[in-house]
N, C-alpha and C. Protein backbone atom coordinates (compact mmCIF):
# COMPACT_ATOMS: atom_id res chain seq x y z
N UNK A 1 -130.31 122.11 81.54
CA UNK A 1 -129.60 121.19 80.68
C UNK A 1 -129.29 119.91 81.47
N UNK A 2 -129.53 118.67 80.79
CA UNK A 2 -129.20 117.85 81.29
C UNK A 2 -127.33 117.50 81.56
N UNK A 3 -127.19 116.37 82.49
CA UNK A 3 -126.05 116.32 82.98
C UNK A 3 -124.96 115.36 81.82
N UNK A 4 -123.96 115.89 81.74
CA UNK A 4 -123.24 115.14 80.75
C UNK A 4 -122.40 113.58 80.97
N UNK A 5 -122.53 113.72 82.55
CA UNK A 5 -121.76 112.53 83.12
C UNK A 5 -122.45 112.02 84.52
N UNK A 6 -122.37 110.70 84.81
CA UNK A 6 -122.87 110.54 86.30
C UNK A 6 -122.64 110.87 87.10
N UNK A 7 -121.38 112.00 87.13
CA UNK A 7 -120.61 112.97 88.11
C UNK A 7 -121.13 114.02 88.39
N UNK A 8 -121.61 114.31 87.09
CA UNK A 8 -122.44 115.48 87.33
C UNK A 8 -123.78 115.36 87.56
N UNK A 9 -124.81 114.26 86.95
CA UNK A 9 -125.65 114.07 87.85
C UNK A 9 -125.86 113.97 89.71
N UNK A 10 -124.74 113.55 89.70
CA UNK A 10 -124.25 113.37 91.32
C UNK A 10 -124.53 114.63 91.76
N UNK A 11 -123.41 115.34 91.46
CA UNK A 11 -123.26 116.93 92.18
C UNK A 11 -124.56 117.62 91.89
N UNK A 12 -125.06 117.14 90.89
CA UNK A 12 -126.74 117.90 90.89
C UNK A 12 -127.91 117.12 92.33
N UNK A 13 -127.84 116.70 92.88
CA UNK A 13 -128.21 116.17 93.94
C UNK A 13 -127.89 116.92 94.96
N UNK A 14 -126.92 118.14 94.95
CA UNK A 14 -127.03 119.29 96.30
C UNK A 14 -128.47 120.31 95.48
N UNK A 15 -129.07 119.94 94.62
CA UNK A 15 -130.17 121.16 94.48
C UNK A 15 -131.07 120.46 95.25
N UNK A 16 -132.51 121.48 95.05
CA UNK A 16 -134.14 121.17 95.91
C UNK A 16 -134.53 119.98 94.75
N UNK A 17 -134.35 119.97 93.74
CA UNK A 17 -135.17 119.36 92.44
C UNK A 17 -134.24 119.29 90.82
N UNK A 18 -134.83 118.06 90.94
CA UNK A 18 -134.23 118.15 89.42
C UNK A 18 -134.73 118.81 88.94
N UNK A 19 -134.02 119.67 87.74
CA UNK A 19 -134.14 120.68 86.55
C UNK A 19 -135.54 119.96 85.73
N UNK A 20 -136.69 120.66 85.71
CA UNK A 20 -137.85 120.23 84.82
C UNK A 20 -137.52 119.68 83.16
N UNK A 21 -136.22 120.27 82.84
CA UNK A 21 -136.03 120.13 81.90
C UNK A 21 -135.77 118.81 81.45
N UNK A 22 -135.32 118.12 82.06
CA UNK A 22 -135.11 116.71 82.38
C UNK A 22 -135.41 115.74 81.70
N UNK A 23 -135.29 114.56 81.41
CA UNK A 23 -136.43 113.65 81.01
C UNK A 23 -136.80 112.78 82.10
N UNK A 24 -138.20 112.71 81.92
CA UNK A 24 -138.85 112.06 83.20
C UNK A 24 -138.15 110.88 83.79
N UNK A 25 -137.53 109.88 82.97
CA UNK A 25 -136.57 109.02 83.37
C UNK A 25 -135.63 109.50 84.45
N UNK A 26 -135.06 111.17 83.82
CA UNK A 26 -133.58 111.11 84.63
C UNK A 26 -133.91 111.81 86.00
N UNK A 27 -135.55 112.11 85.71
CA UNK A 27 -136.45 113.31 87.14
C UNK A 27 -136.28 111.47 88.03
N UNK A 28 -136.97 110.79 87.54
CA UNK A 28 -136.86 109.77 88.56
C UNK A 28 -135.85 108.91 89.36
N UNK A 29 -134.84 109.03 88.46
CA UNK A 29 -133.60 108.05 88.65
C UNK A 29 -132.75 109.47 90.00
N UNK A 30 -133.05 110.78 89.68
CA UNK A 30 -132.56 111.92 90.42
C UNK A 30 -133.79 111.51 92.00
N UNK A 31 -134.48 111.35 92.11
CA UNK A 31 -134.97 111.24 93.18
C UNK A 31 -134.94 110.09 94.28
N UNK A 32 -135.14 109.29 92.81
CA UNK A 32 -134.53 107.88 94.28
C UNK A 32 -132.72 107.85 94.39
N UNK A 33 -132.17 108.99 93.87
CA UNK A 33 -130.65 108.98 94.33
C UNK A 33 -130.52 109.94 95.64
N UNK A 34 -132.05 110.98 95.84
CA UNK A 34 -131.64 111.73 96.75
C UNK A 34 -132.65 111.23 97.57
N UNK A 35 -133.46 110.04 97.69
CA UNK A 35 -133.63 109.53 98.96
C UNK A 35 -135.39 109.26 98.75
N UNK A 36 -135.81 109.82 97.90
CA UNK A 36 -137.28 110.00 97.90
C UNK A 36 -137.66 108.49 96.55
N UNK A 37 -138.08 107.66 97.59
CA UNK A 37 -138.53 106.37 96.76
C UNK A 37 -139.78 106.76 96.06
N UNK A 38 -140.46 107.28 96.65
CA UNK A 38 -142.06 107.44 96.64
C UNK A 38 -142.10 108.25 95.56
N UNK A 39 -141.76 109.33 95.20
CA UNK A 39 -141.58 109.99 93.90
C UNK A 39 -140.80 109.43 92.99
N UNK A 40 -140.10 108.77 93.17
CA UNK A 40 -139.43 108.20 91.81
C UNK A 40 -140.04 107.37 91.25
N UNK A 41 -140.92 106.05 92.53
CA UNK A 41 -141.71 105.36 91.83
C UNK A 41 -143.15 106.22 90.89
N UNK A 42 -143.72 107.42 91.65
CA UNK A 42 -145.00 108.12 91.30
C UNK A 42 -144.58 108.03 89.46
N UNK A 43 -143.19 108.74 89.33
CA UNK A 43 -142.71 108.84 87.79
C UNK A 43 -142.73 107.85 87.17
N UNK A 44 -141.84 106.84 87.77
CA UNK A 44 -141.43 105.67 86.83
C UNK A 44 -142.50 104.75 86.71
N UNK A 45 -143.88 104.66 87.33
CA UNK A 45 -145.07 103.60 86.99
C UNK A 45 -145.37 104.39 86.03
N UNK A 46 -145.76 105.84 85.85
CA UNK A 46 -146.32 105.90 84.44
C UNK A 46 -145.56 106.02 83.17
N UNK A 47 -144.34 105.74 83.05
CA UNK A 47 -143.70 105.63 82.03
C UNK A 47 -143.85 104.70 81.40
N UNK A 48 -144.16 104.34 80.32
CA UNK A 48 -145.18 103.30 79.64
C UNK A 48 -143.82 102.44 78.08
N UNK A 49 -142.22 102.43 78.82
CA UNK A 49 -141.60 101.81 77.69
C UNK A 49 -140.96 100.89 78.67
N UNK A 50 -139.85 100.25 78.06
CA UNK A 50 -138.80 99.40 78.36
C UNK A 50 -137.83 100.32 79.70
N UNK A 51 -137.54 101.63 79.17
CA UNK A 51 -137.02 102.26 80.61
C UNK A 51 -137.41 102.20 81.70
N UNK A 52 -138.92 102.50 81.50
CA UNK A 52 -140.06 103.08 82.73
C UNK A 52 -139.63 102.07 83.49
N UNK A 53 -139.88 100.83 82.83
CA UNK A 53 -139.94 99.24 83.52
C UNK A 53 -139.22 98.82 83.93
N UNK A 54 -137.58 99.45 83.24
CA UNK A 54 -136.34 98.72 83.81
C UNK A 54 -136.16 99.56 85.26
N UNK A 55 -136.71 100.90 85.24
CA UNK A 55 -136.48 101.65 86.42
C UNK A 55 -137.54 101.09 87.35
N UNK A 56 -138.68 100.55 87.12
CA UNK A 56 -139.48 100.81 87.57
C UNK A 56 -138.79 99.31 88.62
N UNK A 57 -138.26 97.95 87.93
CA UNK A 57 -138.05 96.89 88.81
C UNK A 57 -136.99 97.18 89.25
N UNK A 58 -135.62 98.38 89.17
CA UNK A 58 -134.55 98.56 90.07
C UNK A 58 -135.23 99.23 91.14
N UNK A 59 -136.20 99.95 91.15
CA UNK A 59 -136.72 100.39 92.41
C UNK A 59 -137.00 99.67 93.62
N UNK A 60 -138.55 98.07 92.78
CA UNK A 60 -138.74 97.25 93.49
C UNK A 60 -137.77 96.38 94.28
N UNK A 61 -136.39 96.49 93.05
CA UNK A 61 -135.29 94.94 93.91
C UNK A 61 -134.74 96.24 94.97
N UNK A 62 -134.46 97.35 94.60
CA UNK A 62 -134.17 98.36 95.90
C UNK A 62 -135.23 97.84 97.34
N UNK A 63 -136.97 98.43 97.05
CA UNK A 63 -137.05 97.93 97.98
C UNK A 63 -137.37 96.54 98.95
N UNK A 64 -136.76 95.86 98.43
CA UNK A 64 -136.62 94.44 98.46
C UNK A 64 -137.95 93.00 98.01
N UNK A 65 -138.70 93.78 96.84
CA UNK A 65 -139.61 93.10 96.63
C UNK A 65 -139.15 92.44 95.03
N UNK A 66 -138.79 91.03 95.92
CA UNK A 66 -137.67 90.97 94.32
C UNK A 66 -139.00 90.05 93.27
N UNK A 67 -139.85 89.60 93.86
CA UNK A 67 -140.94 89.25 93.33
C UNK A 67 -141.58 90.42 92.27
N UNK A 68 -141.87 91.98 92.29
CA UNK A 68 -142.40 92.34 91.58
C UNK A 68 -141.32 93.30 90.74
N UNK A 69 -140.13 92.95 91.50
CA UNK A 69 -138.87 93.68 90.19
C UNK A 69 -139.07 92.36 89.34
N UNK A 70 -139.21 91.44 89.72
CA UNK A 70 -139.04 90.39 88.62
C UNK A 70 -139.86 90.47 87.36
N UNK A 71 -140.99 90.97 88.07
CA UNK A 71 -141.85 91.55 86.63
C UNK A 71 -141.50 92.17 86.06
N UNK A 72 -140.98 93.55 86.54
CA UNK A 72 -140.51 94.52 85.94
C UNK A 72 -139.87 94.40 84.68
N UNK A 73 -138.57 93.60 85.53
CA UNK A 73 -137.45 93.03 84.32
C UNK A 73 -137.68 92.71 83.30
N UNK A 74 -138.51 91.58 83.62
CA UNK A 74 -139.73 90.65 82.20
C UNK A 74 -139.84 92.00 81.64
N UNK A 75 -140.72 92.64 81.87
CA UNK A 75 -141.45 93.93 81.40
C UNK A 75 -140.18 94.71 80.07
N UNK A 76 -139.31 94.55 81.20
CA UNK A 76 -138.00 95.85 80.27
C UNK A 76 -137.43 95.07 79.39
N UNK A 77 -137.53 93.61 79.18
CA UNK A 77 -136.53 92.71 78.85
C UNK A 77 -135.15 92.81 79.36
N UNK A 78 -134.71 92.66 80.20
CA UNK A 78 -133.55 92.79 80.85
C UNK A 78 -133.68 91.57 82.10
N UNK A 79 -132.26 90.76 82.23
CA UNK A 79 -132.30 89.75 82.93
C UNK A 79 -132.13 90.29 84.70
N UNK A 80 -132.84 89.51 85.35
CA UNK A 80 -132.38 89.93 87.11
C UNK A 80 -131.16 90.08 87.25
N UNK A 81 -130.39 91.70 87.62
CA UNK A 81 -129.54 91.74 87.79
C UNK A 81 -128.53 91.53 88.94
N UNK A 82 -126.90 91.10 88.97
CA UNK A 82 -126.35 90.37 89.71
C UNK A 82 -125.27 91.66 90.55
N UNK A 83 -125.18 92.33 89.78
CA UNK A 83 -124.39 93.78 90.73
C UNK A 83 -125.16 94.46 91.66
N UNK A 84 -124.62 94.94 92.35
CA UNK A 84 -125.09 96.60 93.23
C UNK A 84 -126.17 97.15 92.96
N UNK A 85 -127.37 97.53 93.83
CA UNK A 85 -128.02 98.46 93.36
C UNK A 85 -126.91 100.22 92.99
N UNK A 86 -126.24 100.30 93.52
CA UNK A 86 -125.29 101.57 93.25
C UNK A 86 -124.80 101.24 92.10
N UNK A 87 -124.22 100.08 91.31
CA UNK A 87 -123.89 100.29 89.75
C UNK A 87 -125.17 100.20 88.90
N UNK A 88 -126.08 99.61 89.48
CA UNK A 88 -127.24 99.78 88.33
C UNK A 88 -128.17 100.78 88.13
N UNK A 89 -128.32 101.84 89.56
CA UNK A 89 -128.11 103.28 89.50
C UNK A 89 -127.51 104.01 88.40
N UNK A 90 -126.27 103.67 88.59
CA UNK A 90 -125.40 104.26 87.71
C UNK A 90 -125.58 104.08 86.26
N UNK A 91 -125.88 102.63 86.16
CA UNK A 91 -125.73 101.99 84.48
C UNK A 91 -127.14 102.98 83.73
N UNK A 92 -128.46 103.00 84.99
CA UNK A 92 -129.40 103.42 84.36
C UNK A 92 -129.14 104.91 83.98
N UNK A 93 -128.66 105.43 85.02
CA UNK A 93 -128.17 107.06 85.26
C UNK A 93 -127.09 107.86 83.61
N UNK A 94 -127.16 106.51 83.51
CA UNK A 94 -125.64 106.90 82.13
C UNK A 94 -126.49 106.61 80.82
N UNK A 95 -127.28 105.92 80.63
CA UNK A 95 -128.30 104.99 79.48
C UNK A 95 -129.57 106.14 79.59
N UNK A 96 -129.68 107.04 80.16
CA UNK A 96 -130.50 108.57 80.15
C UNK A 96 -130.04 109.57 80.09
N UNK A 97 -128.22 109.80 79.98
CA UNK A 97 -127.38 110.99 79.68
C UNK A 97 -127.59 111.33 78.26
């Protein structure tokens, strides 16, 4: 079952893996919270909507390629964002509960 709060997504981060049950969004957003960029991106390029994309350019401005988050954004419609990567974690983490 998925997590009802970003708290509890949190505390789900002492397992090996997110729950399959998941939606691929929240499998990805769970992996780049526990450290693994490389799989979160593997998920979030083939997600083919406005999420995929919005996750897909918080990854890039994560790893500091603000040039191809910028696409992204375009992509998700969503403007370059001005907070934390840790609240936009979050914002995405809550917008997949």
């Amino acid at each position: 079952m998925a997590p009802k709060t970003y708290q509890e997504f949190q505390e789900s981060l002492s397992e090996p893996s997110p729950p399959s049950s998941w939606s691929l969004p929240l499998q990805s957003l769970w992996f780049d919270a526990k450290g693994n960029w490389e799989a979160s991106h593997d998920i979030a390029q083939d997600l083919h909507s406005s999420m995929g994309s919005w996750i897909h350019a918080y990854l890039h401005r994560k790893e500091g390629d603000e040039w191809n988050a910028g696409y992204w954004y375009r992509q998700a419609g969503r403007p370059f964002p001005k907070h934390s990567l840790e609240d936009e974690l979050q914002q995405l983490v809550e917008e997949n509960l």
